[in-house]
PDB file of N, CA and C in Angstrom:
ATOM      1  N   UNK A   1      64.273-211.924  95.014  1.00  0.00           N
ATOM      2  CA  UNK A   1      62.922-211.982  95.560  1.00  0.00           C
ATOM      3  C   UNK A   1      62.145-210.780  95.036  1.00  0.00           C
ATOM      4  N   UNK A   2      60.773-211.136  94.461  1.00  0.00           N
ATOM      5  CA  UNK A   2      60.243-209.779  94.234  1.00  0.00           C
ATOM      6  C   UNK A   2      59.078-209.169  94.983  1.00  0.00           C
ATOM      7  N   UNK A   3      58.857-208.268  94.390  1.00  0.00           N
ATOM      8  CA  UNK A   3      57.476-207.526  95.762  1.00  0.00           C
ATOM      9  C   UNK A   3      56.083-208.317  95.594  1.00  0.00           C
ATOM     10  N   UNK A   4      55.071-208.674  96.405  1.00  0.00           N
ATOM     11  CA  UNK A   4      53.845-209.278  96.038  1.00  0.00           C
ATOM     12  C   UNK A   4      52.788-208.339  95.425  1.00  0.00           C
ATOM     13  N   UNK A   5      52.243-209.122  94.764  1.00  0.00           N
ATOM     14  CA  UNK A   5      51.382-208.772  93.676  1.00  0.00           C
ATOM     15  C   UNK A   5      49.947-208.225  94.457  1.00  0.00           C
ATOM     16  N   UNK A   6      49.047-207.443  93.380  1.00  0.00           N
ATOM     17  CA  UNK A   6      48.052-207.213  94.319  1.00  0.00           C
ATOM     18  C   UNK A   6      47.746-207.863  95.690  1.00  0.00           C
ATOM     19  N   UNK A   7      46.929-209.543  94.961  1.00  0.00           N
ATOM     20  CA  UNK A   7      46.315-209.976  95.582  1.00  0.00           C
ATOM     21  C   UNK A   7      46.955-210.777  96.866  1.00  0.00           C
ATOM     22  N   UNK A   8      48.564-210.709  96.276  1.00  0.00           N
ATOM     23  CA  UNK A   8      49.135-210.819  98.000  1.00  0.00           C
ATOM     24  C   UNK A   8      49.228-209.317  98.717  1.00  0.00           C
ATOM     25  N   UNK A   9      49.111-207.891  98.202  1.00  0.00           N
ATOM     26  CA  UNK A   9      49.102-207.099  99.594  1.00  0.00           C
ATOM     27  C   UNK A   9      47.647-207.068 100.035  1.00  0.00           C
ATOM     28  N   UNK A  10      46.310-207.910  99.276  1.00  0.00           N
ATOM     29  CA  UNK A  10      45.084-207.494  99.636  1.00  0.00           C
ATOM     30  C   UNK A  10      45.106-208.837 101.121  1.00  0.00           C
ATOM     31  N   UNK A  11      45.695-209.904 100.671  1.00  0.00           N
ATOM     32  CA  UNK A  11      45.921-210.962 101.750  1.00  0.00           C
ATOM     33  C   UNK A  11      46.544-210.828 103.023  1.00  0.00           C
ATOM     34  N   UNK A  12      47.676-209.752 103.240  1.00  0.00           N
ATOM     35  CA  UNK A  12      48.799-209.349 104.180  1.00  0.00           C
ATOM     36  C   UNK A  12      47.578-208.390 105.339  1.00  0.00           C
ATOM     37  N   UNK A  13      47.032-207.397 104.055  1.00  0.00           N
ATOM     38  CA  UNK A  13      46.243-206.450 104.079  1.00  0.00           C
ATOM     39  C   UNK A  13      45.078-207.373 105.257  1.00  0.00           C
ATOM     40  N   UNK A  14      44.697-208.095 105.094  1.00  0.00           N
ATOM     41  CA  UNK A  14      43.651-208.908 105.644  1.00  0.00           C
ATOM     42  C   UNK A  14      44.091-209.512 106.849  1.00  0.00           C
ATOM     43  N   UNK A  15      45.249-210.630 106.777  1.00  0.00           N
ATOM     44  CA  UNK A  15      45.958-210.958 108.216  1.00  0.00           C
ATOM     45  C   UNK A  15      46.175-209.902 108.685  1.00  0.00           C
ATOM     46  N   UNK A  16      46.622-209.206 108.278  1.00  0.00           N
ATOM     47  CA  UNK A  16      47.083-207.628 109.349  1.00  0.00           C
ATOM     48  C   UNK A  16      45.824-207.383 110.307  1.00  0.00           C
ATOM     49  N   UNK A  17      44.481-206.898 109.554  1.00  0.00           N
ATOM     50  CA  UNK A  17      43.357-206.625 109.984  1.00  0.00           C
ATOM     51  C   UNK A  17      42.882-207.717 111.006  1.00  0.00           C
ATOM     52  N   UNK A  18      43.157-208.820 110.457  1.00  0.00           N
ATOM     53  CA  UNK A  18      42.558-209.996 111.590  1.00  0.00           C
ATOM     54  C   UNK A  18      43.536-209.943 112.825  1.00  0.00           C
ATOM     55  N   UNK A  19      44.659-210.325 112.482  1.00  0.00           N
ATOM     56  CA  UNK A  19      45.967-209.739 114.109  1.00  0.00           C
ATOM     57  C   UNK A  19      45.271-208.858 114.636  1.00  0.00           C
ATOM     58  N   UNK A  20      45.170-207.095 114.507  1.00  0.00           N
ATOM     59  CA  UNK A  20      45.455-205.992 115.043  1.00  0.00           C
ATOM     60  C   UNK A  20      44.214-205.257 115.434  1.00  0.00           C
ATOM     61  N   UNK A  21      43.273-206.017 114.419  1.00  0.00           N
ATOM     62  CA  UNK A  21      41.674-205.328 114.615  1.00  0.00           C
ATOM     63  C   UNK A  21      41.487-204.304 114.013  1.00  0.00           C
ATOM     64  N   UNK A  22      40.443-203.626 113.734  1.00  0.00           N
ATOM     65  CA  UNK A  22      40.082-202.278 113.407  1.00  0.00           C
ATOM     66  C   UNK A  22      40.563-200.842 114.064  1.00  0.00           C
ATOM     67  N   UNK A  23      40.670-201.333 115.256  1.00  0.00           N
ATOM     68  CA  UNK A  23      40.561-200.173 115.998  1.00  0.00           C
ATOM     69  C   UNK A  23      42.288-199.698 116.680  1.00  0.00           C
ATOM     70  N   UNK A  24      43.169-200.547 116.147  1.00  0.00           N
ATOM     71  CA  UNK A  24      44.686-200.674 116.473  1.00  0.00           C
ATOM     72  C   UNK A  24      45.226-199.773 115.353  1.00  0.00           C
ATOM     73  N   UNK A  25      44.508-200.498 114.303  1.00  0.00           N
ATOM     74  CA  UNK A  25      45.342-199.752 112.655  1.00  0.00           C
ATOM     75  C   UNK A  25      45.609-198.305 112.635  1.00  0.00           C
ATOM     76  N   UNK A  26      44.627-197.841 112.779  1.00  0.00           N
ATOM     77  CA  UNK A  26      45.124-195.810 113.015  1.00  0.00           C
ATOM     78  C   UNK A  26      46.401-195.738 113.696  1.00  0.00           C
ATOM     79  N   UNK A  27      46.552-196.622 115.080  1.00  0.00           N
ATOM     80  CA  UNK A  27      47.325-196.149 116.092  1.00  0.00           C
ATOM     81  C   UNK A  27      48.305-196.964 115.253  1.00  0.00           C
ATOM     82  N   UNK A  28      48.696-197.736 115.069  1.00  0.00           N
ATOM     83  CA  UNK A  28      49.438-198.800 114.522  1.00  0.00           C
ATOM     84  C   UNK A  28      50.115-198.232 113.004  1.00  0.00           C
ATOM     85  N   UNK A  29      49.046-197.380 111.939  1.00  0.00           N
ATOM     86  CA  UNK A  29      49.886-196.717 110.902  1.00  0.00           C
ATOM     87  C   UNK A  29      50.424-195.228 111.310  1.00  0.00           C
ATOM     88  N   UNK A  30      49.872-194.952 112.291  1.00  0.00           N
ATOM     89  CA  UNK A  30      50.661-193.618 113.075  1.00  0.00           C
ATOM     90  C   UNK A  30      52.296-193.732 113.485  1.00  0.00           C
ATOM     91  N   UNK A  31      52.062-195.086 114.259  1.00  0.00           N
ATOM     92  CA  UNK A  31      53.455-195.310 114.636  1.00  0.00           C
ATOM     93  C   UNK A  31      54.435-195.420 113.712  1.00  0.00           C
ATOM     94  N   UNK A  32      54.318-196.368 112.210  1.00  0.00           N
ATOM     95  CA  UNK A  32      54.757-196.664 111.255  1.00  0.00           C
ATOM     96  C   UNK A  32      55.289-195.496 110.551  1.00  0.00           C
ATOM     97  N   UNK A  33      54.503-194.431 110.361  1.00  0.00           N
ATOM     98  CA  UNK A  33      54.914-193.178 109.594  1.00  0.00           C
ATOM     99  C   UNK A  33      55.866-192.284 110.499  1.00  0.00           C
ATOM    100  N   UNK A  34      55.833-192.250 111.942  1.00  0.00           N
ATOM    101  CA  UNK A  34      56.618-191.787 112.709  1.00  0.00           C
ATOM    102  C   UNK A  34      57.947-192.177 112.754  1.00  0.00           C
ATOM    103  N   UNK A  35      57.836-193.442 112.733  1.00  0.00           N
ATOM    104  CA  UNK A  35      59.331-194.124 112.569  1.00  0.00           C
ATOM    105  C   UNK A  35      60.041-194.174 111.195  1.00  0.00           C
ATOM    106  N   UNK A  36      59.394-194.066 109.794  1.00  0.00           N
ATOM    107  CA  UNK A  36      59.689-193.627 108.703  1.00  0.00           C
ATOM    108  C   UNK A  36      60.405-192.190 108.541  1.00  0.00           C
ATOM    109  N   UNK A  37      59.015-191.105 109.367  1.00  0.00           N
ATOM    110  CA  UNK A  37      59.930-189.744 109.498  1.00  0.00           C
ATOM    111  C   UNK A  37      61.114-189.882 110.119  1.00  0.00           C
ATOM    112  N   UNK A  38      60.935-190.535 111.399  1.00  0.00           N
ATOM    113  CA  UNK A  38      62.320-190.305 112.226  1.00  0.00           C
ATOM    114  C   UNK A  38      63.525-191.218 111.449  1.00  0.00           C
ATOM    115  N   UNK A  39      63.515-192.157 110.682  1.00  0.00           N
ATOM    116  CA  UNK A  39      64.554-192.722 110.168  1.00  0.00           C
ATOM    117  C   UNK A  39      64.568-191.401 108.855  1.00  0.00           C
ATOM    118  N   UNK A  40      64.005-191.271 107.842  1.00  0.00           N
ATOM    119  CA  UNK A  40      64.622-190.198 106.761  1.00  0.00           C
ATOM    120  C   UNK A  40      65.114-188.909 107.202  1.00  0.00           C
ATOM    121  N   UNK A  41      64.640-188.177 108.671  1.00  0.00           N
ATOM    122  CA  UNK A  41      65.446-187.032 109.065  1.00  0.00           C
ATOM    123  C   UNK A  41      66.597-187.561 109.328  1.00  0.00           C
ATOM    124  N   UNK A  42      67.385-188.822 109.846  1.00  0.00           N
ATOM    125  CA  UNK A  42      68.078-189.026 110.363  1.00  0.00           C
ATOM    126  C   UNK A  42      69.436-189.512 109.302  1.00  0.00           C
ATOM    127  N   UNK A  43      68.910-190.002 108.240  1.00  0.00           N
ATOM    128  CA  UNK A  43      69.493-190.517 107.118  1.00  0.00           C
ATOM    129  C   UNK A  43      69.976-189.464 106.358  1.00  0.00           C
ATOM    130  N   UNK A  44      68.893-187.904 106.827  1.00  0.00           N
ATOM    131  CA  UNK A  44      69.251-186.801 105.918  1.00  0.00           C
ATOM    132  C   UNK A  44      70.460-186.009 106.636  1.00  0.00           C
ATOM    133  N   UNK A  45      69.985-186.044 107.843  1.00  0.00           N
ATOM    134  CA  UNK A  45      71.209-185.603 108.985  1.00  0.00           C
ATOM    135  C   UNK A  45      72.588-186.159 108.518  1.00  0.00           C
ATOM    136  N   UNK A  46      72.860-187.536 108.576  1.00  0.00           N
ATOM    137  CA  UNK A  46      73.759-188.222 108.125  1.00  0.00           C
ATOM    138  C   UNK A  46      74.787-187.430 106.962  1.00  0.00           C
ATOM    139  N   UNK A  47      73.532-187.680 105.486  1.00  0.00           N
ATOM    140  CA  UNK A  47      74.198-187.188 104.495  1.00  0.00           C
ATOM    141  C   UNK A  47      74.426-185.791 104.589  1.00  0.00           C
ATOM    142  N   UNK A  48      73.977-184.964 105.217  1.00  0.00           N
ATOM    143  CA  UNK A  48      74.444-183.345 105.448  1.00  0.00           C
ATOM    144  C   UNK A  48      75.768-183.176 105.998  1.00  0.00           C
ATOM    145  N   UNK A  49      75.903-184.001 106.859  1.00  0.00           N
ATOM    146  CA  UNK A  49      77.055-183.958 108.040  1.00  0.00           C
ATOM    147  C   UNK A  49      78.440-184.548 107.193  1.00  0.00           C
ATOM    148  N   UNK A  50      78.243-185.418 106.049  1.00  0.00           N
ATOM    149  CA  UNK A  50      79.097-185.878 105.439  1.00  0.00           C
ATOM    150  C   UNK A  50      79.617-184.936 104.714  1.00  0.00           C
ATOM    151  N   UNK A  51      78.375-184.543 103.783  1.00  0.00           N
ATOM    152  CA  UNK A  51      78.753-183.155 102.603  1.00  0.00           C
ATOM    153  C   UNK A  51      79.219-182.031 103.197  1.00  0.00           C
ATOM    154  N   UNK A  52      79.163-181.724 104.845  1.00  0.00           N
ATOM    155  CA  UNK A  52      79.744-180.905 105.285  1.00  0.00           C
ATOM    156  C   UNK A  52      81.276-180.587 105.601  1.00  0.00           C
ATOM    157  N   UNK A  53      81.206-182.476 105.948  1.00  0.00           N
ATOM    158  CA  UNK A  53      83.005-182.312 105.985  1.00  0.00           C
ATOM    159  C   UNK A  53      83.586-182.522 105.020  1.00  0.00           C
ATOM    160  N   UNK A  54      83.019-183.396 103.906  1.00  0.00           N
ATOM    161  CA  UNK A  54      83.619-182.786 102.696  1.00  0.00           C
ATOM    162  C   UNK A  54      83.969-181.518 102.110  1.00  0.00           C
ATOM    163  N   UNK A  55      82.885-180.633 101.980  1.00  0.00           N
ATOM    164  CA  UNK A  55      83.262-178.696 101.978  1.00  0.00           C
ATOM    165  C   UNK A  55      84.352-178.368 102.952  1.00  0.00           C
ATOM    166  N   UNK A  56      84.688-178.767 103.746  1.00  0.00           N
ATOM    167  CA  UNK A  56      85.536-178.555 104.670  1.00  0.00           C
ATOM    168  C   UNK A  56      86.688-178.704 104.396  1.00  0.00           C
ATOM    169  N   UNK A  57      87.097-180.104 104.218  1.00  0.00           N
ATOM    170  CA  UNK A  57      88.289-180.702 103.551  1.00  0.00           C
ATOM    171  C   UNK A  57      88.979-180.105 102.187  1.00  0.00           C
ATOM    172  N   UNK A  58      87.465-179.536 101.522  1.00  0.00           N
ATOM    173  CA  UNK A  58      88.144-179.629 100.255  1.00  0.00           C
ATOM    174  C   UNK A  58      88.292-178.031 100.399  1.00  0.00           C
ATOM    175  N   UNK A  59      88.068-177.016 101.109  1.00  0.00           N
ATOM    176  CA  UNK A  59      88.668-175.521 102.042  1.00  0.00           C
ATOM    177  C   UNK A  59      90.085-175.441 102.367  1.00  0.00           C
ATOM    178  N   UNK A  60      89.862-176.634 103.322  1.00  0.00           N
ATOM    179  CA  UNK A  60      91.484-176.699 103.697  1.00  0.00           C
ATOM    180  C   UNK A  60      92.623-177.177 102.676  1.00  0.00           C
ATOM    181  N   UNK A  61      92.261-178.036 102.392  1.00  0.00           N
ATOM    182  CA  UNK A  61      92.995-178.651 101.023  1.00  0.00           C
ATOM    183  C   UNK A  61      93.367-177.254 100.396  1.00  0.00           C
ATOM    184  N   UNK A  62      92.993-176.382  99.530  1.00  0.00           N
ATOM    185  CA  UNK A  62      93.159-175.231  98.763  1.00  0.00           C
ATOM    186  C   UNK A  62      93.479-173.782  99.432  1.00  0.00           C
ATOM    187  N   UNK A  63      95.102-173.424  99.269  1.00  0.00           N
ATOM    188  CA  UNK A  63      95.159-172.370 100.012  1.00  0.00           C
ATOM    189  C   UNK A  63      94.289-171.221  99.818  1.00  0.00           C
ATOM    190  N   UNK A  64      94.655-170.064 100.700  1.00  0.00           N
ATOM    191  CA  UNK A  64      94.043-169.156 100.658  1.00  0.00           C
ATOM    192  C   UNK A  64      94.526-167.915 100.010  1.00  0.00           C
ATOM    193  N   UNK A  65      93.627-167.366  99.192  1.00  0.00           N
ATOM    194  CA  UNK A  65      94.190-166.486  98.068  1.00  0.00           C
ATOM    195  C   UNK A  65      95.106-165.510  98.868  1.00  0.00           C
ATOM    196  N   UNK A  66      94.541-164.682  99.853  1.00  0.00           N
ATOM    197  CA  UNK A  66      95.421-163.493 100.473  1.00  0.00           C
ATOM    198  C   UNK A  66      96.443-164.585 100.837  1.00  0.00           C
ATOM    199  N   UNK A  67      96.478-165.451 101.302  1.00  0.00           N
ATOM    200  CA  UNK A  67      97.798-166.085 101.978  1.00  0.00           C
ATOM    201  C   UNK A  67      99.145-166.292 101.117  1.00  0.00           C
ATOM    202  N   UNK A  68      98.466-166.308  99.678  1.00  0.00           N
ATOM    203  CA  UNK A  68      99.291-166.981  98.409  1.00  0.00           C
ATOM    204  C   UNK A  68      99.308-165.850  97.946  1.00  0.00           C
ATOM    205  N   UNK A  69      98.633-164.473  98.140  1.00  0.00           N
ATOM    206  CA  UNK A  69      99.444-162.997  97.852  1.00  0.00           C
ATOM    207  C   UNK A  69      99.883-162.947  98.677  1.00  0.00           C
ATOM    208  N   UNK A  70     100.081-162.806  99.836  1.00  0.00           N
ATOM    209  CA  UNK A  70     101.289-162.253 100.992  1.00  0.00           C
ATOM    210  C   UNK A  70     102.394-162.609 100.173  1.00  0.00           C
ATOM    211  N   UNK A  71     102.319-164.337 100.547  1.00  0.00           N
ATOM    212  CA  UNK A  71     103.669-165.094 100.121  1.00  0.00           C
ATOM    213  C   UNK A  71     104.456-164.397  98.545  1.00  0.00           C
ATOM    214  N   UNK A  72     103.207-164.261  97.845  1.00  0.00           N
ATOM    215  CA  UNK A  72     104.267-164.139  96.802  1.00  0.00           C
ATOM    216  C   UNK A  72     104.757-162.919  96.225  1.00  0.00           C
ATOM    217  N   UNK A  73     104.814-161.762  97.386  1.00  0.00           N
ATOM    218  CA  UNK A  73     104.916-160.468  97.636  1.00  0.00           C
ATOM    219  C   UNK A  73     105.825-160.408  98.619  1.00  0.00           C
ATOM    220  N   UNK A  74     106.235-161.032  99.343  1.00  0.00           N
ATOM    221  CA  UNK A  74     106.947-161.516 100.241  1.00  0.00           C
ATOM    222  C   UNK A  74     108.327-161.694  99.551  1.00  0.00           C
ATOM    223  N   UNK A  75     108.225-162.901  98.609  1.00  0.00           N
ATOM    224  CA  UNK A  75     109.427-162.676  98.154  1.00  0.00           C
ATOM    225  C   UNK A  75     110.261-162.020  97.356  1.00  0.00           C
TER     226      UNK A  75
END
């Protein structure tokens, strides 16, 4: 399926206006951009929290240098 062409967003553009009226649209593209922000902080949250436990994993995974001098002073 592909995206519509001008003269279908000037048409959408138009039913929209006839539904919602003039005086809805401000309030109506306010809401729209709010819920855009709040979904991409949330998507960004997501991917942070992932890359975090990845750094994590890949910490633990790999000993620790003083630990791997003790040990090998140790023996």
């Amino acid at each position: 399926m592909h995206m519509p062409g001008l003269g279908g967003w000037i048409l959408i553009g138009l039913v929209v206006l006839i539904f919602f009226g003039p005086k809805k649209l401000p309030e109506l593209g306010r809401a729209v951009g709010k819920t855009f922000y709040e979904f991409k902080n949330a998507t960004s949250g997501l991917l942070k929290d992932d890359s975090d436990q990845e750094g994590k994993q890949q910490k633990a995974s790999k000993p620790n240098e003083k630990e791997s001098d003790i040990k090998s002073h140790s023996s």
